[in-house]
PDB file of N, CA and C in Angstrom:
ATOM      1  N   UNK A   1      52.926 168.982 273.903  1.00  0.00           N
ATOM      2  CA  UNK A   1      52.853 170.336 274.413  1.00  0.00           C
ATOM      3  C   UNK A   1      52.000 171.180 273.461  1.00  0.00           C
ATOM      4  N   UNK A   2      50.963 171.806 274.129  1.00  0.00           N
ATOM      5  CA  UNK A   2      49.909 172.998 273.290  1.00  0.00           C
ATOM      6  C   UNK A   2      51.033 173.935 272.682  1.00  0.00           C
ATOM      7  N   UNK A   3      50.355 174.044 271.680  1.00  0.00           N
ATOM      8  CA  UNK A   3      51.162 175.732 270.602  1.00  0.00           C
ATOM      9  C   UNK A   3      51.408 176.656 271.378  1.00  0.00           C
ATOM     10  N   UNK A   4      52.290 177.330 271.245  1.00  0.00           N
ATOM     11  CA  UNK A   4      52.861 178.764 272.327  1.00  0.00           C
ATOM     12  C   UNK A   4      51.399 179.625 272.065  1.00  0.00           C
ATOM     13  N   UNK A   5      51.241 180.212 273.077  1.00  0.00           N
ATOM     14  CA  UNK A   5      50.033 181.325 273.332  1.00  0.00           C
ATOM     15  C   UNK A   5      50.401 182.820 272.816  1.00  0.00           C
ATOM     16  N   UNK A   6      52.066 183.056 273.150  1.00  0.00           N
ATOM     17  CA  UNK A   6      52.165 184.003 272.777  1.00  0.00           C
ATOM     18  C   UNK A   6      53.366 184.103 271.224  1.00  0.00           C
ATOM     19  N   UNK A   7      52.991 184.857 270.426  1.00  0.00           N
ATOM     20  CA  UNK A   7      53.584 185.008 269.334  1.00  0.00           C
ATOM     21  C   UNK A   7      54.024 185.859 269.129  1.00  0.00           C
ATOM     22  N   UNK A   8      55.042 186.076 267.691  1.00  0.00           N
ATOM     23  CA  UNK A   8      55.486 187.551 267.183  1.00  0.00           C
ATOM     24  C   UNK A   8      55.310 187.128 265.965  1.00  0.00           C
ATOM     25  N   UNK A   9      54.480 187.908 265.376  1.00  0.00           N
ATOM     26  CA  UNK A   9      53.719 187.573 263.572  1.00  0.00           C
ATOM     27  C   UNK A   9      54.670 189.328 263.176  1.00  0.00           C
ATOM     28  N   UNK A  10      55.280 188.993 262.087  1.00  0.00           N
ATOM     29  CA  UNK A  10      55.655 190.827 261.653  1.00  0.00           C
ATOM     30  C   UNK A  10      54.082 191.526 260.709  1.00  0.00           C
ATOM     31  N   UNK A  11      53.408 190.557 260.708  1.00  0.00           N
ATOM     32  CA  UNK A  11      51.554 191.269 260.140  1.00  0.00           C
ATOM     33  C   UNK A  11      51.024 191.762 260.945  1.00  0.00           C
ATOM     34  N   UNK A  12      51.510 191.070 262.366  1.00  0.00           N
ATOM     35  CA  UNK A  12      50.874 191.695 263.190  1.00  0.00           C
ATOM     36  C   UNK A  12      50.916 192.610 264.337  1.00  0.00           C
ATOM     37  N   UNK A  13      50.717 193.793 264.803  1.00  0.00           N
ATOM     38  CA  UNK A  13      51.519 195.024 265.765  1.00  0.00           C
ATOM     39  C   UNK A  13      52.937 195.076 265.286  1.00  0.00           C
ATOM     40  N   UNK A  14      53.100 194.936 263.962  1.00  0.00           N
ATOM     41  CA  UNK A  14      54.701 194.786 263.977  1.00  0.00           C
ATOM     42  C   UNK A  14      56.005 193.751 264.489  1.00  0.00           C
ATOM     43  N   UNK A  15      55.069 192.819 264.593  1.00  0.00           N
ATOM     44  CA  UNK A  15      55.932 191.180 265.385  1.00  0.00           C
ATOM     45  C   UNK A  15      56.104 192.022 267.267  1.00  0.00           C
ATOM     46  N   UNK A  16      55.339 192.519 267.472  1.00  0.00           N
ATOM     47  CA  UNK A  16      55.381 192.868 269.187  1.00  0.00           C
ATOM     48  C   UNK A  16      54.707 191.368 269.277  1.00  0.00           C
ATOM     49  N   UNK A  17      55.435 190.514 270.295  1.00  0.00           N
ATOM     50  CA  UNK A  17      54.695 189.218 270.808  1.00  0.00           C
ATOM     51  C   UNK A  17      52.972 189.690 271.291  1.00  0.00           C
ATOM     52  N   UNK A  18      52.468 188.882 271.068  1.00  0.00           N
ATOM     53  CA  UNK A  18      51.194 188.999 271.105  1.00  0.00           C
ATOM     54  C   UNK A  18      50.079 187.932 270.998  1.00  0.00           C
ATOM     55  N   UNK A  19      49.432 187.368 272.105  1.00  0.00           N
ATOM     56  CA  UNK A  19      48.719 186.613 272.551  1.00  0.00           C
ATOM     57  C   UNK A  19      48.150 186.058 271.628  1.00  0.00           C
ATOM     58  N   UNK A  20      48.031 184.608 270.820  1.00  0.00           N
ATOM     59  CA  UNK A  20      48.081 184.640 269.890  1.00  0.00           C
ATOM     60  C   UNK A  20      46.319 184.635 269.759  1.00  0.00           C
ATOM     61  N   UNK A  21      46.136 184.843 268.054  1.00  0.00           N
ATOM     62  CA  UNK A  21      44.552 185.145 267.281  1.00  0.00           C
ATOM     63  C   UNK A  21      44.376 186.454 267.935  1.00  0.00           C
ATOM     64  N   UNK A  22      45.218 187.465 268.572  1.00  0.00           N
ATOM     65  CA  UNK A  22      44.831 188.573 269.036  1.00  0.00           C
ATOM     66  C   UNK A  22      45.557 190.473 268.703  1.00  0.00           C
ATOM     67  N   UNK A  23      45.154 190.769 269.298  1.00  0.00           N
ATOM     68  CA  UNK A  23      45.958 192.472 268.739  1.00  0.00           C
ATOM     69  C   UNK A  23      46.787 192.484 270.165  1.00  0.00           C
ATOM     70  N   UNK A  24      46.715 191.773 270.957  1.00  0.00           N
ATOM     71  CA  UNK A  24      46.565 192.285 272.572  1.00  0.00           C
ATOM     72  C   UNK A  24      48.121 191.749 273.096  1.00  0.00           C
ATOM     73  N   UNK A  25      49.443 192.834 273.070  1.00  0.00           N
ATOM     74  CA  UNK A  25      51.222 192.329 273.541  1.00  0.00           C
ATOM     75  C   UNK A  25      50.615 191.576 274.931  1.00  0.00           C
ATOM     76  N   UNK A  26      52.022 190.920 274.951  1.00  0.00           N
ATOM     77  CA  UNK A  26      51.965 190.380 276.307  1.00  0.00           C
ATOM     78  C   UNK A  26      52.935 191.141 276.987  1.00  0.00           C
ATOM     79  N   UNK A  27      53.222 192.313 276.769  1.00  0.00           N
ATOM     80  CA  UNK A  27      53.960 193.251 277.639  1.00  0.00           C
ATOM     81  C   UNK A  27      52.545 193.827 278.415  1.00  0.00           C
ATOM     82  N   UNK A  28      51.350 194.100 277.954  1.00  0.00           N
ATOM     83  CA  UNK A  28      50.113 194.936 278.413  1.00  0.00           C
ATOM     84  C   UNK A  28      50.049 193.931 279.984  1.00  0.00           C
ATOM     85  N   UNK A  29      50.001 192.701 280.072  1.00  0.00           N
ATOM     86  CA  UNK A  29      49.498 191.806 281.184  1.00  0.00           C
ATOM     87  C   UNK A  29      50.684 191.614 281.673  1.00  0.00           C
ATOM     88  N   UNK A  30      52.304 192.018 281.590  1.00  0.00           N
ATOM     89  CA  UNK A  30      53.052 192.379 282.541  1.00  0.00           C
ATOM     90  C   UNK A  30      52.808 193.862 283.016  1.00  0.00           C
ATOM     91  N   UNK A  31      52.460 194.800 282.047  1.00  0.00           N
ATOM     92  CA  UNK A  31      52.341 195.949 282.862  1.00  0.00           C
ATOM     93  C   UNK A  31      51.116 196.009 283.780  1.00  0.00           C
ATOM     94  N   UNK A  32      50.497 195.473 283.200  1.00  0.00           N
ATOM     95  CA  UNK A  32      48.888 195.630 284.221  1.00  0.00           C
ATOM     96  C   UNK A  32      49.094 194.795 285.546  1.00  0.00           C
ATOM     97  N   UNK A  33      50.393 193.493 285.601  1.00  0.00           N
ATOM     98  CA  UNK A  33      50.534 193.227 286.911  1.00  0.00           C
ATOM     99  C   UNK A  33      51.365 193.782 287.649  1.00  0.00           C
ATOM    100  N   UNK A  34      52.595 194.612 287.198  1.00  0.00           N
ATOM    101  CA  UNK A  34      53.215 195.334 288.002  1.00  0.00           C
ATOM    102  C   UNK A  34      52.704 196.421 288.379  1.00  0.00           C
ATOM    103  N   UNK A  35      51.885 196.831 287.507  1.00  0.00           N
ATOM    104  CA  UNK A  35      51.249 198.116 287.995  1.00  0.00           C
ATOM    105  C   UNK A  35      49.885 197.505 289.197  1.00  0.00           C
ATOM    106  N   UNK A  36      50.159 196.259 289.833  1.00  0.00           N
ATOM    107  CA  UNK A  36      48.855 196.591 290.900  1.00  0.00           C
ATOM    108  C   UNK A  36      47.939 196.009 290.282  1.00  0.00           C
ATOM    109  N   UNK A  37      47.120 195.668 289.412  1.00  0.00           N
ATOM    110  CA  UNK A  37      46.177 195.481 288.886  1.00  0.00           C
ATOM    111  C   UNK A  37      46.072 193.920 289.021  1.00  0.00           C
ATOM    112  N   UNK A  38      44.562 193.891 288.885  1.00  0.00           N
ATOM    113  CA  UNK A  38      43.950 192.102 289.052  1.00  0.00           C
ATOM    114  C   UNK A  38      44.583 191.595 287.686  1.00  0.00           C
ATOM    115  N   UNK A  39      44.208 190.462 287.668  1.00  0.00           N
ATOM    116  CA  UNK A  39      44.016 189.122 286.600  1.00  0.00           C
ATOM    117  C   UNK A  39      42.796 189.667 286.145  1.00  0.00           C
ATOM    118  N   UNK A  40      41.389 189.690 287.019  1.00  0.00           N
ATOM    119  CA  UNK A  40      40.282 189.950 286.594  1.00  0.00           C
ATOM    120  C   UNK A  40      40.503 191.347 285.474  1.00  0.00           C
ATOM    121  N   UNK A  41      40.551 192.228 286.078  1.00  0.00           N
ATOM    122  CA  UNK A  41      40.758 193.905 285.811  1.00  0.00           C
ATOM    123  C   UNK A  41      41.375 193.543 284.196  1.00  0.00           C
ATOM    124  N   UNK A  42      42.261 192.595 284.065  1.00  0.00           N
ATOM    125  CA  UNK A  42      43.257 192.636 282.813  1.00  0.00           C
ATOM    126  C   UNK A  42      42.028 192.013 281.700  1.00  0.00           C
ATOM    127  N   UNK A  43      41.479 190.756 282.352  1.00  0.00           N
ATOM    128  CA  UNK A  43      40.745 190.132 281.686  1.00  0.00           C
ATOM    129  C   UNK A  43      39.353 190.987 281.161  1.00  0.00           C
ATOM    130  N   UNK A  44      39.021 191.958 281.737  1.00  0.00           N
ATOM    131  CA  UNK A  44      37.573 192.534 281.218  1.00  0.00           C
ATOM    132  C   UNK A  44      37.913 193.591 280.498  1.00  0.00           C
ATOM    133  N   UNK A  45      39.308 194.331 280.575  1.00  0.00           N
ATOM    134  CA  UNK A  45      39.839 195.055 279.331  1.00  0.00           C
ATOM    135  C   UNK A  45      40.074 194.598 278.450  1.00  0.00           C
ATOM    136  N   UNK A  46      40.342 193.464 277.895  1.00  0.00           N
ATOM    137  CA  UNK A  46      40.698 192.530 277.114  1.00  0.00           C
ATOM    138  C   UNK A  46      40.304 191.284 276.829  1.00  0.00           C
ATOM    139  N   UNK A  47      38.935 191.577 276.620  1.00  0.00           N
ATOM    140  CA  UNK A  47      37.858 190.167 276.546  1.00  0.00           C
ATOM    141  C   UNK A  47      38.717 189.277 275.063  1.00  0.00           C
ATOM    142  N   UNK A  48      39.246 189.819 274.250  1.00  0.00           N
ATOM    143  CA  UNK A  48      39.992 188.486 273.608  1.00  0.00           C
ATOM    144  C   UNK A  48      41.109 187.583 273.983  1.00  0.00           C
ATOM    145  N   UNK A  49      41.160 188.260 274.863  1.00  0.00           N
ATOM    146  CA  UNK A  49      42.451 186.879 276.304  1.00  0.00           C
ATOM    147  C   UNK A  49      41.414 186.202 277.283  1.00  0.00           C
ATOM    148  N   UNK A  50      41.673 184.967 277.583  1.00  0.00           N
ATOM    149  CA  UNK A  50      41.449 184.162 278.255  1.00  0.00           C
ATOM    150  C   UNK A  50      42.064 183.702 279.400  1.00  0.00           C
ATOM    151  N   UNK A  51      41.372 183.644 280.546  1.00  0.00           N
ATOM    152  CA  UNK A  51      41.906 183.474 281.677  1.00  0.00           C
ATOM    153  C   UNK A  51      43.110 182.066 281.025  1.00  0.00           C
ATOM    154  N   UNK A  52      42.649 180.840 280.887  1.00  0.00           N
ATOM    155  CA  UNK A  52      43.557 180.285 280.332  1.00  0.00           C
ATOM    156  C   UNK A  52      44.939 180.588 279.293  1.00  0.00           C
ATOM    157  N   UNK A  53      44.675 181.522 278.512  1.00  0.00           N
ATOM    158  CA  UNK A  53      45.423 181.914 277.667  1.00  0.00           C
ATOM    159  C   UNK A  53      46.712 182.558 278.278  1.00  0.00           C
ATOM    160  N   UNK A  54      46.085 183.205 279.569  1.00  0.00           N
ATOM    161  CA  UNK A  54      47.203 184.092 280.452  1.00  0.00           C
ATOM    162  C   UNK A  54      48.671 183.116 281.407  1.00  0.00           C
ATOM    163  N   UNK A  55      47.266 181.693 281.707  1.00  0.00           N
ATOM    164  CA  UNK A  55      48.005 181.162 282.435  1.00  0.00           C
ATOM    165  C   UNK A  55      49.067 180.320 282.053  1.00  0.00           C
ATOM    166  N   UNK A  56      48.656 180.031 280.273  1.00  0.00           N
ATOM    167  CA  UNK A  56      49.336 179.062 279.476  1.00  0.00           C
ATOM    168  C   UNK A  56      50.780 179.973 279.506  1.00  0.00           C
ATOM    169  N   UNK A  57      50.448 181.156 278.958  1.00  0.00           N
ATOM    170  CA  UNK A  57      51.645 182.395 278.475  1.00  0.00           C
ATOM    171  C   UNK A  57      52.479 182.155 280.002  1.00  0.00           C
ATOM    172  N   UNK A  58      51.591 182.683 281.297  1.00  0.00           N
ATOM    173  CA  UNK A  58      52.942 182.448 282.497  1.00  0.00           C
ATOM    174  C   UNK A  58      53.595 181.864 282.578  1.00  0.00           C
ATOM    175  N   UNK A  59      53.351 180.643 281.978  1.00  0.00           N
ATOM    176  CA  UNK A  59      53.784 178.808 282.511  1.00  0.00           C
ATOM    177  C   UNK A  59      54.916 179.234 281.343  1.00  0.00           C
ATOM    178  N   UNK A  60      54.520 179.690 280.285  1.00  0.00           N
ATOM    179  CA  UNK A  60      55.965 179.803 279.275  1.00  0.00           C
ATOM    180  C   UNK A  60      56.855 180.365 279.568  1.00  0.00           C
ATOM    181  N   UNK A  61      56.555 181.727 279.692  1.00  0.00           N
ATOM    182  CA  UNK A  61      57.133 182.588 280.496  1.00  0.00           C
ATOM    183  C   UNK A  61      58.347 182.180 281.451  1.00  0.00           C
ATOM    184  N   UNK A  62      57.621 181.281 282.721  1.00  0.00           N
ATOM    185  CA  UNK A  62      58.354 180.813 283.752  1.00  0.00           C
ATOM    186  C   UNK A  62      59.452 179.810 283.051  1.00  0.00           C
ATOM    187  N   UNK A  63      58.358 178.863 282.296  1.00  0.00           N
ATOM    188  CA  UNK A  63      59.632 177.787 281.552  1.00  0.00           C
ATOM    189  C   UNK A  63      60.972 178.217 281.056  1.00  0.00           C
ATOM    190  N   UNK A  64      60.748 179.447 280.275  1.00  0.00           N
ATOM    191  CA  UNK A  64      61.771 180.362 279.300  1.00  0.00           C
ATOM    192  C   UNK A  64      63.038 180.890 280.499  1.00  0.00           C
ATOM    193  N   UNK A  65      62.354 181.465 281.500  1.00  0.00           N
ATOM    194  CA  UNK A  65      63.559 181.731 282.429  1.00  0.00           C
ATOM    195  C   UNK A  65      64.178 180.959 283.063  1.00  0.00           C
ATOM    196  N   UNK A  66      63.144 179.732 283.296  1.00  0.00           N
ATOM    197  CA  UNK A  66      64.479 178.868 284.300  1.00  0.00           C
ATOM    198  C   UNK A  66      65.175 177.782 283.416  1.00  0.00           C
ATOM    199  N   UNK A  67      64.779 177.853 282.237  1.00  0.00           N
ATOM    200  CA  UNK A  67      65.836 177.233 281.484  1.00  0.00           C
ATOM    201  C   UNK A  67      66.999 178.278 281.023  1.00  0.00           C
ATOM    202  N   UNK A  68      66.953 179.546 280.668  1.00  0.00           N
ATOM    203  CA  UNK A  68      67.691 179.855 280.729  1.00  0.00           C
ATOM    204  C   UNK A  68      68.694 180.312 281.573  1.00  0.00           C
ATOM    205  N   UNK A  69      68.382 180.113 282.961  1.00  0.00           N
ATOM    206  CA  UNK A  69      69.280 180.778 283.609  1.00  0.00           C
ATOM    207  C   UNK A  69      69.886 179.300 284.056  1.00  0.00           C
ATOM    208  N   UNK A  70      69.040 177.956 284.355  1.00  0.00           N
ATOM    209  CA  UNK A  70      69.563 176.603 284.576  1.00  0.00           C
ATOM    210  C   UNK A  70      71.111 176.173 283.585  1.00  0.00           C
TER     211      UNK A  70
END
């Protein structure tokens, strides 16, 4: 299994999880999808995320909840 995408470094934003090698939370690309907004739209505000990078983080994301609620 690839290294988690998203991290919490306390050097970095204060340990806010954060996409990793980046400044950029992964709360920003939940808000930018609840609020309506593309994948694209997220991605050209934030040229240091990677379309991949986003999809790796969902897939965790998803993993994290259905194990915990399993």
């Amino acid at each position: 299994m690839a290294s988690p995408v998203v991290v919490a470094d306390p050097e970095v934003m204060n340990g806010t999880p954060c996409f990793r090698g980046t400044r950029v939370p992964f709360q920003n690309l939940i808000d930018y999808l609840e609020g309506g907004h593309s994948l694209p739209e997220f991605l050209r505000q934030f040229p240091s995320v990677t379309r991949e990078m986003v999809v790796q983080a969902l897939e965790e994301a998803k993993d994290s909840l259905i194990a915990r609620i399993a």
